[in-house]
PDB file of N, CA and C in Angstrom:
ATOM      1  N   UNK A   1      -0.912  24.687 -38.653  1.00  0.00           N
ATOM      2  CA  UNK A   1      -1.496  23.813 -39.638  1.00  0.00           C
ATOM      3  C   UNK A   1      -2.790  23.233 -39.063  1.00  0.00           C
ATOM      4  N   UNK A   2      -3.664  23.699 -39.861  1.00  0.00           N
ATOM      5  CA  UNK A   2      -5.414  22.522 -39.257  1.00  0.00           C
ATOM      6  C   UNK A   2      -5.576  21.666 -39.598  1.00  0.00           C
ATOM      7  N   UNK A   3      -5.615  20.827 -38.589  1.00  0.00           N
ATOM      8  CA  UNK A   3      -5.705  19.128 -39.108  1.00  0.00           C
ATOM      9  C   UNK A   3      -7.467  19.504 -39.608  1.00  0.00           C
ATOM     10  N   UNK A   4      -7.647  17.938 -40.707  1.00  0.00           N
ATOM     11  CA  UNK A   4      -8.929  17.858 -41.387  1.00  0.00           C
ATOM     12  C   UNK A   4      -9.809  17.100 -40.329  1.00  0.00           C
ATOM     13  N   UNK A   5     -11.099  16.987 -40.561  1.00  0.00           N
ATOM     14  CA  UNK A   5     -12.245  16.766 -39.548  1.00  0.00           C
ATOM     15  C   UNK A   5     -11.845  15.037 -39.093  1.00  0.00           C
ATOM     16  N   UNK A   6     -11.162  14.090 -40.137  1.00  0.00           N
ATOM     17  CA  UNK A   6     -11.286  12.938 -40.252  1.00  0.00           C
ATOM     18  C   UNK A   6     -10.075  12.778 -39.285  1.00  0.00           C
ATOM     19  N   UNK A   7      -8.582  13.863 -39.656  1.00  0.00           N
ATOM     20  CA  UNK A   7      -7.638  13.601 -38.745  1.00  0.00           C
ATOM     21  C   UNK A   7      -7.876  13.599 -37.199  1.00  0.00           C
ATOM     22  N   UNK A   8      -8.993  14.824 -37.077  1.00  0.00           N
ATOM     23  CA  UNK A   8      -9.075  15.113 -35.487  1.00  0.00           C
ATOM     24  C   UNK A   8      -9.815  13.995 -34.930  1.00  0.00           C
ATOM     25  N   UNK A   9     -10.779  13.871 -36.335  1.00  0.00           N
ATOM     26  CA  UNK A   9     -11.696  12.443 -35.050  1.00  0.00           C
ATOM     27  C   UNK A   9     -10.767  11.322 -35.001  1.00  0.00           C
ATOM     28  N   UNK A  10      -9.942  10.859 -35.588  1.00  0.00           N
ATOM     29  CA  UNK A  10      -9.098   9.729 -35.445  1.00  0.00           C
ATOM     30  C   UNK A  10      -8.195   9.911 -34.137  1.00  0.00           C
ATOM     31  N   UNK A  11      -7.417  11.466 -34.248  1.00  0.00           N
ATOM     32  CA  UNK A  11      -6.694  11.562 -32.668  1.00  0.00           C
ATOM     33  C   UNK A  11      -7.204  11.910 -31.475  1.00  0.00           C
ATOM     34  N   UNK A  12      -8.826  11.963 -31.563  1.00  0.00           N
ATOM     35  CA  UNK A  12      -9.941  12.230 -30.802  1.00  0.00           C
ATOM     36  C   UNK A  12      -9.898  10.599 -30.023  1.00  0.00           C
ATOM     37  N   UNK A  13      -9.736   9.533 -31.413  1.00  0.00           N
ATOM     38  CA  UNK A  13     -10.679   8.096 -30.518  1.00  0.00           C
ATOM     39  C   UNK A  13      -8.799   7.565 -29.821  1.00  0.00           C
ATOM     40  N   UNK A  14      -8.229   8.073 -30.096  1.00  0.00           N
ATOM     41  CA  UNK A  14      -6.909   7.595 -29.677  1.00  0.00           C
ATOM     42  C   UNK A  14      -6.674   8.215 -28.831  1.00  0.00           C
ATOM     43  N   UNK A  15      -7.225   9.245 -27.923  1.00  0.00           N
ATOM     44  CA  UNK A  15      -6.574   9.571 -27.055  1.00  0.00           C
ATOM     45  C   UNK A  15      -7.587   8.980 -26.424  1.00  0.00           C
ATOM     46  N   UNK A  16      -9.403   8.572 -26.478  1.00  0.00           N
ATOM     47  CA  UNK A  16     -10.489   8.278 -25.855  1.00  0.00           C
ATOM     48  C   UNK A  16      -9.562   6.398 -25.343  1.00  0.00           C
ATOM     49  N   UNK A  17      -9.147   5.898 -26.921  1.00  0.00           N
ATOM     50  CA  UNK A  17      -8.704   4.472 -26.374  1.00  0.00           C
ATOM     51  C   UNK A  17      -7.586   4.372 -25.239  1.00  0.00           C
ATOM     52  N   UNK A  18      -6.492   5.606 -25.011  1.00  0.00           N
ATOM     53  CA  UNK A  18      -5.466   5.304 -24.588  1.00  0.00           C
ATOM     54  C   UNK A  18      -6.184   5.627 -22.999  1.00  0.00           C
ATOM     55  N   UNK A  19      -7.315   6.989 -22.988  1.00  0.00           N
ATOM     56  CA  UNK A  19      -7.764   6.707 -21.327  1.00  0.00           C
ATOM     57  C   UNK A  19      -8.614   5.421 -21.098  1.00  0.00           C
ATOM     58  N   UNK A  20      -8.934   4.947 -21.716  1.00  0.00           N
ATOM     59  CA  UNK A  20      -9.744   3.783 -21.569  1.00  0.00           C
ATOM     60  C   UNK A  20      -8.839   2.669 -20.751  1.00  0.00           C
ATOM     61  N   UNK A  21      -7.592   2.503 -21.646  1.00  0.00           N
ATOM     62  CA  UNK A  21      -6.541   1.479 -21.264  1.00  0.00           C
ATOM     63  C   UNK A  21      -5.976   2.005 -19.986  1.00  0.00           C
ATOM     64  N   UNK A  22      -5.880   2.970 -19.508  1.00  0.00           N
ATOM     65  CA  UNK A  22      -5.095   3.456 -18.428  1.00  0.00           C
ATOM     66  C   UNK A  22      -5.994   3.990 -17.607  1.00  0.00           C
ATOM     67  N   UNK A  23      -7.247   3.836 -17.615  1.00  0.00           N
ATOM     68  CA  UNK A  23      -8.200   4.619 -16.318  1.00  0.00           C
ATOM     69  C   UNK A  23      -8.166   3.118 -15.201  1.00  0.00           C
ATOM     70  N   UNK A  24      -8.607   3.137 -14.218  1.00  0.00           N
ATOM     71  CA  UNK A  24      -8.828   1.946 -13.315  1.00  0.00           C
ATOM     72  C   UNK A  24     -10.250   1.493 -13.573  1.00  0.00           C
ATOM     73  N   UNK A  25     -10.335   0.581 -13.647  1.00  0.00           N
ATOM     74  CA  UNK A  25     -12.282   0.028 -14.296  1.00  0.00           C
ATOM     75  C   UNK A  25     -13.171   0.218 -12.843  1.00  0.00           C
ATOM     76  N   UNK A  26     -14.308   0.398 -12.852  1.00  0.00           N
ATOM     77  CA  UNK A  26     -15.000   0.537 -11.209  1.00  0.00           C
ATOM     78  C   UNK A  26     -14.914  -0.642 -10.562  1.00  0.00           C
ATOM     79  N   UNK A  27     -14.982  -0.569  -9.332  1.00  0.00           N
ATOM     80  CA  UNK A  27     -15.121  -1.879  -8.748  1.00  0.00           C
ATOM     81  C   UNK A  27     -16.019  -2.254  -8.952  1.00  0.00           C
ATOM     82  N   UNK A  28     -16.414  -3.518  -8.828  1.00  0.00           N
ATOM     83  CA  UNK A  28     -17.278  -4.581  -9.453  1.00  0.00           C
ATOM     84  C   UNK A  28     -17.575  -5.351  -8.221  1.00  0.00           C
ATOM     85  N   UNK A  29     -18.862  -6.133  -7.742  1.00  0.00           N
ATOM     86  CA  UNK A  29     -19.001  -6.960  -6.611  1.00  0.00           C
ATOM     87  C   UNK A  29     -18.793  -6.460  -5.650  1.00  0.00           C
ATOM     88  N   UNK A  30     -18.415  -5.810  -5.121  1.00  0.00           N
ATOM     89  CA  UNK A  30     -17.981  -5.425  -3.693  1.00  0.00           C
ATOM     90  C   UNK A  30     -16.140  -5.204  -4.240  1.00  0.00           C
ATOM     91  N   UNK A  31     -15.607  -5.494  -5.128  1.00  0.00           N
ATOM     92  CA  UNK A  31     -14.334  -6.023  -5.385  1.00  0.00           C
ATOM     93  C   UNK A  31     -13.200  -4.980  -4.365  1.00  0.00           C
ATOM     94  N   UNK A  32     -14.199  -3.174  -4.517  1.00  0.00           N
ATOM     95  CA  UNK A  32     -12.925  -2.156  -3.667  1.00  0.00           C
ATOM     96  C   UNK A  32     -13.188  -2.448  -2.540  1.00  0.00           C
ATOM     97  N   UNK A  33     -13.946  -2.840  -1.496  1.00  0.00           N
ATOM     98  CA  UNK A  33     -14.191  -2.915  -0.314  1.00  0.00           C
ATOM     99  C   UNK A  33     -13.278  -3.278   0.344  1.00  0.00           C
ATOM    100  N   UNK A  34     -12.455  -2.657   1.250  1.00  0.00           N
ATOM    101  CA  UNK A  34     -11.213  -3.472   2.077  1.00  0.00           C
ATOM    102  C   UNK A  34     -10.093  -3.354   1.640  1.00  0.00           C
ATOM    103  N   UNK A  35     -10.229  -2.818   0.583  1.00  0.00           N
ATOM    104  CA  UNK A  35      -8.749  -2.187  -0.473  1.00  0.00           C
ATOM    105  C   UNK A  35      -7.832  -1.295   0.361  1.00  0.00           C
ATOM    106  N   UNK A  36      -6.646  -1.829   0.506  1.00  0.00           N
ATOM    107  CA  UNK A  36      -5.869  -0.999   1.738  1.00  0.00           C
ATOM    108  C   UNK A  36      -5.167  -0.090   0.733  1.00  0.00           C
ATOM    109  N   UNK A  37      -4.899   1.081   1.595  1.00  0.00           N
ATOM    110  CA  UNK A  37      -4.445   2.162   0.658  1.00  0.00           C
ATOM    111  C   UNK A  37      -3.291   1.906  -0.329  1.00  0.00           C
ATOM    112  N   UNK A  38      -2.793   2.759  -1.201  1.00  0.00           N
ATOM    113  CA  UNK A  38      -1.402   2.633  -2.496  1.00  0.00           C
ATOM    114  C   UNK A  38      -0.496   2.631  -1.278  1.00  0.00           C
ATOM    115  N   UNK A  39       0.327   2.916  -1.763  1.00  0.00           N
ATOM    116  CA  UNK A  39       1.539   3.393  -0.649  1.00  0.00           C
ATOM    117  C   UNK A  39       1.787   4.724  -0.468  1.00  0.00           C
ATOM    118  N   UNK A  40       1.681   5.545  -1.515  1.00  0.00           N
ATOM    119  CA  UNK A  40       1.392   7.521  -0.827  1.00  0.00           C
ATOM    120  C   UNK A  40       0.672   7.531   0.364  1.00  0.00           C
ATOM    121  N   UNK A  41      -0.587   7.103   0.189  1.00  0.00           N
ATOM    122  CA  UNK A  41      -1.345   7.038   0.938  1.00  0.00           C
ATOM    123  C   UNK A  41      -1.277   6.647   2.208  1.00  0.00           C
ATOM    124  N   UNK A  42      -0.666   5.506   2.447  1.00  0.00           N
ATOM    125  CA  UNK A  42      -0.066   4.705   3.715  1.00  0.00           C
ATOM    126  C   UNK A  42       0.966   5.620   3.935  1.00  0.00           C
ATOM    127  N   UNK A  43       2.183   6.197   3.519  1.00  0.00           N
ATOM    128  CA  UNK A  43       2.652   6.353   3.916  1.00  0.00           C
ATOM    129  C   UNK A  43       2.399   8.043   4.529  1.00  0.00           C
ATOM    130  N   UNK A  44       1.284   8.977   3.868  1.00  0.00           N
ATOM    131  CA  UNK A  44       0.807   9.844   4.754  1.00  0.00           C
ATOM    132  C   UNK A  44       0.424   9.563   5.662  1.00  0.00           C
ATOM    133  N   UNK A  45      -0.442   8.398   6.135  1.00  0.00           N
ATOM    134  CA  UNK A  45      -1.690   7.467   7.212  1.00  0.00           C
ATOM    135  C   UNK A  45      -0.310   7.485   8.455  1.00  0.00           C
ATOM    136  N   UNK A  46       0.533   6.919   8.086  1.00  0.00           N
ATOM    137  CA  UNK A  46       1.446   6.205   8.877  1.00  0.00           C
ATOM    138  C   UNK A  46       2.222   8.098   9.702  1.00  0.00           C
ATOM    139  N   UNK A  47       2.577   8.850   8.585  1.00  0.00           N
ATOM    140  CA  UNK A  47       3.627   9.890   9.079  1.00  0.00           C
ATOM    141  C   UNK A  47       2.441  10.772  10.241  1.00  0.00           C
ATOM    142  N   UNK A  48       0.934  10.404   9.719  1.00  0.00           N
ATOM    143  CA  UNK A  48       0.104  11.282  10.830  1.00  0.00           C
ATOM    144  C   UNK A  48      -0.146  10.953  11.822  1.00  0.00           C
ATOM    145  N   UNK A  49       0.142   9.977  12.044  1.00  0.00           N
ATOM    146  CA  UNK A  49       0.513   8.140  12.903  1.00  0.00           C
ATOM    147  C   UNK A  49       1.526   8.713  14.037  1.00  0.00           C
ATOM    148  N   UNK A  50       2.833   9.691  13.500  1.00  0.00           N
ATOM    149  CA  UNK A  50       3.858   9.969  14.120  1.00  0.00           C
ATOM    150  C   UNK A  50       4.678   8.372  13.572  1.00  0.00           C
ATOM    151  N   UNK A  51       4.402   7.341  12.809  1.00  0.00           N
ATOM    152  CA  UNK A  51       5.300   6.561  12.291  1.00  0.00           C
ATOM    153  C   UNK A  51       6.452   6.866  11.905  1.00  0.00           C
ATOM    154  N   UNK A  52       7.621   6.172  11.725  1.00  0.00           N
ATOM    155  CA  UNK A  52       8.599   6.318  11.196  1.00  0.00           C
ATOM    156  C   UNK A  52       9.287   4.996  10.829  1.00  0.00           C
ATOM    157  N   UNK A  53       9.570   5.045   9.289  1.00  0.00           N
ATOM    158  CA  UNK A  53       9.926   3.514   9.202  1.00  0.00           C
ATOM    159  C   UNK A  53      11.640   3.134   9.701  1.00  0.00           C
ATOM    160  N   UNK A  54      11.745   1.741   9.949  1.00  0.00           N
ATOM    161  CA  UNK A  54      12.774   1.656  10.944  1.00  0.00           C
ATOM    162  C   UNK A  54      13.478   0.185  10.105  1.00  0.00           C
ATOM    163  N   UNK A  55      14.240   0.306   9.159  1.00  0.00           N
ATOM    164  CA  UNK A  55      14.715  -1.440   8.772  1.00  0.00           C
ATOM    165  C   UNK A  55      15.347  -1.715   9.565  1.00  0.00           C
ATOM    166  N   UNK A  56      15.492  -3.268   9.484  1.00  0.00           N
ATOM    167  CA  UNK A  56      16.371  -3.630  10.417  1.00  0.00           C
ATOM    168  C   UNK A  56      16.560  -5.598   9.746  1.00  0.00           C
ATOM    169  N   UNK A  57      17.479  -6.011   9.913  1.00  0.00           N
ATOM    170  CA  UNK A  57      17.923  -7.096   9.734  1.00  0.00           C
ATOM    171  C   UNK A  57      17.948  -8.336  10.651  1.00  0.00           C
ATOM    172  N   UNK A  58      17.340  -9.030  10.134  1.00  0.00           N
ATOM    173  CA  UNK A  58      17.365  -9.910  11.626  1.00  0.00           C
ATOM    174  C   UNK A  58      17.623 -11.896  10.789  1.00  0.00           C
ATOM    175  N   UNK A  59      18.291 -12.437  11.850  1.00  0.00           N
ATOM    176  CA  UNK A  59      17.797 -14.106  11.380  1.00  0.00           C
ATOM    177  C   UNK A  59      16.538 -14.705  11.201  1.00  0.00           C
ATOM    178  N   UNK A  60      16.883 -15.395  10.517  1.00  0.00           N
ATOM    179  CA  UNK A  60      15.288 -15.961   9.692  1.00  0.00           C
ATOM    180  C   UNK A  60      14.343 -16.601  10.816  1.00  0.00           C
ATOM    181  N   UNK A  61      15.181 -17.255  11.811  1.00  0.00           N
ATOM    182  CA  UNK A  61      14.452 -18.190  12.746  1.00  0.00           C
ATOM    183  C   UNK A  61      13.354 -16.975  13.750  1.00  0.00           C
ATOM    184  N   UNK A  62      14.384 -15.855  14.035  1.00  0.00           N
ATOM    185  CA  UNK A  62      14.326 -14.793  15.276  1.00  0.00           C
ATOM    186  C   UNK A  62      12.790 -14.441  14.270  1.00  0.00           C
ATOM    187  N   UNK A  63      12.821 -13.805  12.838  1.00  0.00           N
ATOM    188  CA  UNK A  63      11.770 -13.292  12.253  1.00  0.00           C
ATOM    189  C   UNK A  63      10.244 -14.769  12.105  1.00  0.00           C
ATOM    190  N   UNK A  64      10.530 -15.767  12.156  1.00  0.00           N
ATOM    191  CA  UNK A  64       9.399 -16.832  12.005  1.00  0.00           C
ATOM    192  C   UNK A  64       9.143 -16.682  13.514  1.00  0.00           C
ATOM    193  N   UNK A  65       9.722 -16.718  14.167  1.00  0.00           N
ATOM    194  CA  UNK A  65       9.141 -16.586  16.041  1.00  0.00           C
ATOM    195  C   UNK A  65       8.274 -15.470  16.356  1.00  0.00           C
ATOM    196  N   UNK A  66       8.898 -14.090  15.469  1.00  0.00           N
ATOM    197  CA  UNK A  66       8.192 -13.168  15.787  1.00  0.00           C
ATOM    198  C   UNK A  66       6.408 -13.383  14.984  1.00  0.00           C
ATOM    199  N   UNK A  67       6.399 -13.782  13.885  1.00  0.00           N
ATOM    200  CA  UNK A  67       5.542 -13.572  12.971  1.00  0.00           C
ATOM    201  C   UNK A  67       4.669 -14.628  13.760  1.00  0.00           C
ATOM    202  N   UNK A  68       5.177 -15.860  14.238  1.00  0.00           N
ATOM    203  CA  UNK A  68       4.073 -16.936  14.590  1.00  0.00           C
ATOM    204  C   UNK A  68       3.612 -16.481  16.252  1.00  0.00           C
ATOM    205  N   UNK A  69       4.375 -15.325  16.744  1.00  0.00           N
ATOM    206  CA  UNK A  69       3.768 -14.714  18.132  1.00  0.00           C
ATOM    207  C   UNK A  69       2.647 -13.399  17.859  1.00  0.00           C
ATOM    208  N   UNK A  70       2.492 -13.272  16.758  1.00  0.00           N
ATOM    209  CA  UNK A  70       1.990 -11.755  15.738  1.00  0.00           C
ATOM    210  C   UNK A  70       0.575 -12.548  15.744  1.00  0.00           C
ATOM    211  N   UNK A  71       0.806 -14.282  14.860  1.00  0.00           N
ATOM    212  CA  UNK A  71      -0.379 -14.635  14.738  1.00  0.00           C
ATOM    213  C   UNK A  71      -1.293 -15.259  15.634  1.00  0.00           C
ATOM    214  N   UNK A  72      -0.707 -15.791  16.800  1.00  0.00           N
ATOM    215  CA  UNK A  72      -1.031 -16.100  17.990  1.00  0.00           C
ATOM    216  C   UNK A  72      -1.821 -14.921  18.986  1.00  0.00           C
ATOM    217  N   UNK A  73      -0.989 -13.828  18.879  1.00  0.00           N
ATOM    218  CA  UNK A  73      -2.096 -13.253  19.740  1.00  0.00           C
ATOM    219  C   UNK A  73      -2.583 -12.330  18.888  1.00  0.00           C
ATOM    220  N   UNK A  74      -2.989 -12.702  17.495  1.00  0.00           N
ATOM    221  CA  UNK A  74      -3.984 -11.979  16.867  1.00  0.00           C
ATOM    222  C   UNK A  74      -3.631 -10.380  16.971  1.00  0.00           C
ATOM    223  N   UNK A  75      -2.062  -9.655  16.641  1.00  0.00           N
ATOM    224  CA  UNK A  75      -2.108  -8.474  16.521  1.00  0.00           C
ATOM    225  C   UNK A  75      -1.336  -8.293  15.285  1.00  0.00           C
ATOM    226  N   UNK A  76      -1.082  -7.254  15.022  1.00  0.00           N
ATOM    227  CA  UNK A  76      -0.716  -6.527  13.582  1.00  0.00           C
ATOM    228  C   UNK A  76       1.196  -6.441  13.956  1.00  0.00           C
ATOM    229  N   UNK A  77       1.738  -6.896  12.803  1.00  0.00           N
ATOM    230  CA  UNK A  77       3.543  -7.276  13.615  1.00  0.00           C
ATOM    231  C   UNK A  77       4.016  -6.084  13.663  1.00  0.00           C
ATOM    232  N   UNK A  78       3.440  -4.770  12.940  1.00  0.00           N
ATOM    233  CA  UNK A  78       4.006  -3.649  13.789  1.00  0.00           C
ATOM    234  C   UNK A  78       3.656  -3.317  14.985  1.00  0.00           C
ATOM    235  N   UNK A  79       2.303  -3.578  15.574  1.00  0.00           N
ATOM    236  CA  UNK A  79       2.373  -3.173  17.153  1.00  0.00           C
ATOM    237  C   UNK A  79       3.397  -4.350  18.035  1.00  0.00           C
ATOM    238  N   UNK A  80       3.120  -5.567  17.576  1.00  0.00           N
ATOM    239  CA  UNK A  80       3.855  -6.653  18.229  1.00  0.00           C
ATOM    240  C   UNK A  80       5.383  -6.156  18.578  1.00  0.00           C
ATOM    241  N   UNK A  81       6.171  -5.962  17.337  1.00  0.00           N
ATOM    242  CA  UNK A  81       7.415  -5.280  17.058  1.00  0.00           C
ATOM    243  C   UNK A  81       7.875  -4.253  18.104  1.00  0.00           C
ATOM    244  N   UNK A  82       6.945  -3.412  18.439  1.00  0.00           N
ATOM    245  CA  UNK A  82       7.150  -1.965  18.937  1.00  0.00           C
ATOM    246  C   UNK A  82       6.671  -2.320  20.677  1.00  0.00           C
ATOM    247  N   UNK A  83       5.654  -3.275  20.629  1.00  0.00           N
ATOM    248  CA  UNK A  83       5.808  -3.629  22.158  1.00  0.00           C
ATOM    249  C   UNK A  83       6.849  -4.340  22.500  1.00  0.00           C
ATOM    250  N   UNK A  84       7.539  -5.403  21.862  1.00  0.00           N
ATOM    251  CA  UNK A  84       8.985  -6.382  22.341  1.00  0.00           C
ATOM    252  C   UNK A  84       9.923  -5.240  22.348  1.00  0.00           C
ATOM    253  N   UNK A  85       9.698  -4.256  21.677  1.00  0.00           N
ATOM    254  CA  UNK A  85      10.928  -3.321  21.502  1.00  0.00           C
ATOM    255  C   UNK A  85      11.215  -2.402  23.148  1.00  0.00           C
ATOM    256  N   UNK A  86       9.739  -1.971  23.443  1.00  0.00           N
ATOM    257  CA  UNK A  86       9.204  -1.342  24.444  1.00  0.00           C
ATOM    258  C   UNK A  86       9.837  -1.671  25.561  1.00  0.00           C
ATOM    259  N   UNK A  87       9.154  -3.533  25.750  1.00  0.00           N
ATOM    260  CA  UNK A  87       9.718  -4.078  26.773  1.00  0.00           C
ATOM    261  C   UNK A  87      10.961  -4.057  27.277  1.00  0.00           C
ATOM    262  N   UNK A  88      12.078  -4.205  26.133  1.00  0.00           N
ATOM    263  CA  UNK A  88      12.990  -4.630  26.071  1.00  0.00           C
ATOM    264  C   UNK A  88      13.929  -3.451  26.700  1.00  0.00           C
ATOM    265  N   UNK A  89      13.314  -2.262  26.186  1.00  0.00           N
ATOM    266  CA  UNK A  89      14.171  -0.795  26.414  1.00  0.00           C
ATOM    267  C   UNK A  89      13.822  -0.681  27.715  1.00  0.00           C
ATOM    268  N   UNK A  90      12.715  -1.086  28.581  1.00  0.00           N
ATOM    269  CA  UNK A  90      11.998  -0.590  29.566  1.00  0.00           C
ATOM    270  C   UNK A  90      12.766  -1.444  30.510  1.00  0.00           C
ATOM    271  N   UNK A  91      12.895  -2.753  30.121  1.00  0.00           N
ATOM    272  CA  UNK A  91      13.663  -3.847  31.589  1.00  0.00           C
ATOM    273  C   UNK A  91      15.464  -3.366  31.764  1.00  0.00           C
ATOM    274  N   UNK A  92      16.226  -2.093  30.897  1.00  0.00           N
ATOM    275  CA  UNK A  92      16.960  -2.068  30.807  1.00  0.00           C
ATOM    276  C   UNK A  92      17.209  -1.108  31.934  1.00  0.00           C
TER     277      UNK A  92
END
């Protein structure tokens, strides 16, 4: 069945409005600058890294000690994490 010229331009601007609503707008100001990756992304960054994610459960107090020793010596709490871990395996 052929749609008429009026039908197509109508499902023409509806599919134009629906990428409109769903494209990402450009950055603006500087706004992408510093934009840390999605998480696909990180999590390729990280596996080429040789990363591997590791949960783990801990008390609230043990996790505020760690985070306020993270911000103290100005490092990132996964290296912090992985050196206490280091240490810890190493004095054993």
């Amino acid at each position: 069945m052929a749609m008429k010229p009026a039908e197509l331009q109508k499902y023409n601007a509806l599919k134009l409005v629906n990428k409109m609503k769903t494209g990402a707008s450009p950055g603006r100001f500087g706004a992408g600058v510093g934009v840390p990756p999605d998480r696909r992304e990180q999590r390729r960054l990280d596996q080429a890294r040789g990363l591997v994610p590791f949960a783990v459960k801990l008390e609230g107090e043990l996790v505020q000690r760690i985070h306020a020793l993270a911000r103290e010596r100005e490092v990132p709490l996964n290296d912090l994490v992985a050196e206490l871990l280091r240490e810890a395996l190493d004095a054993k």
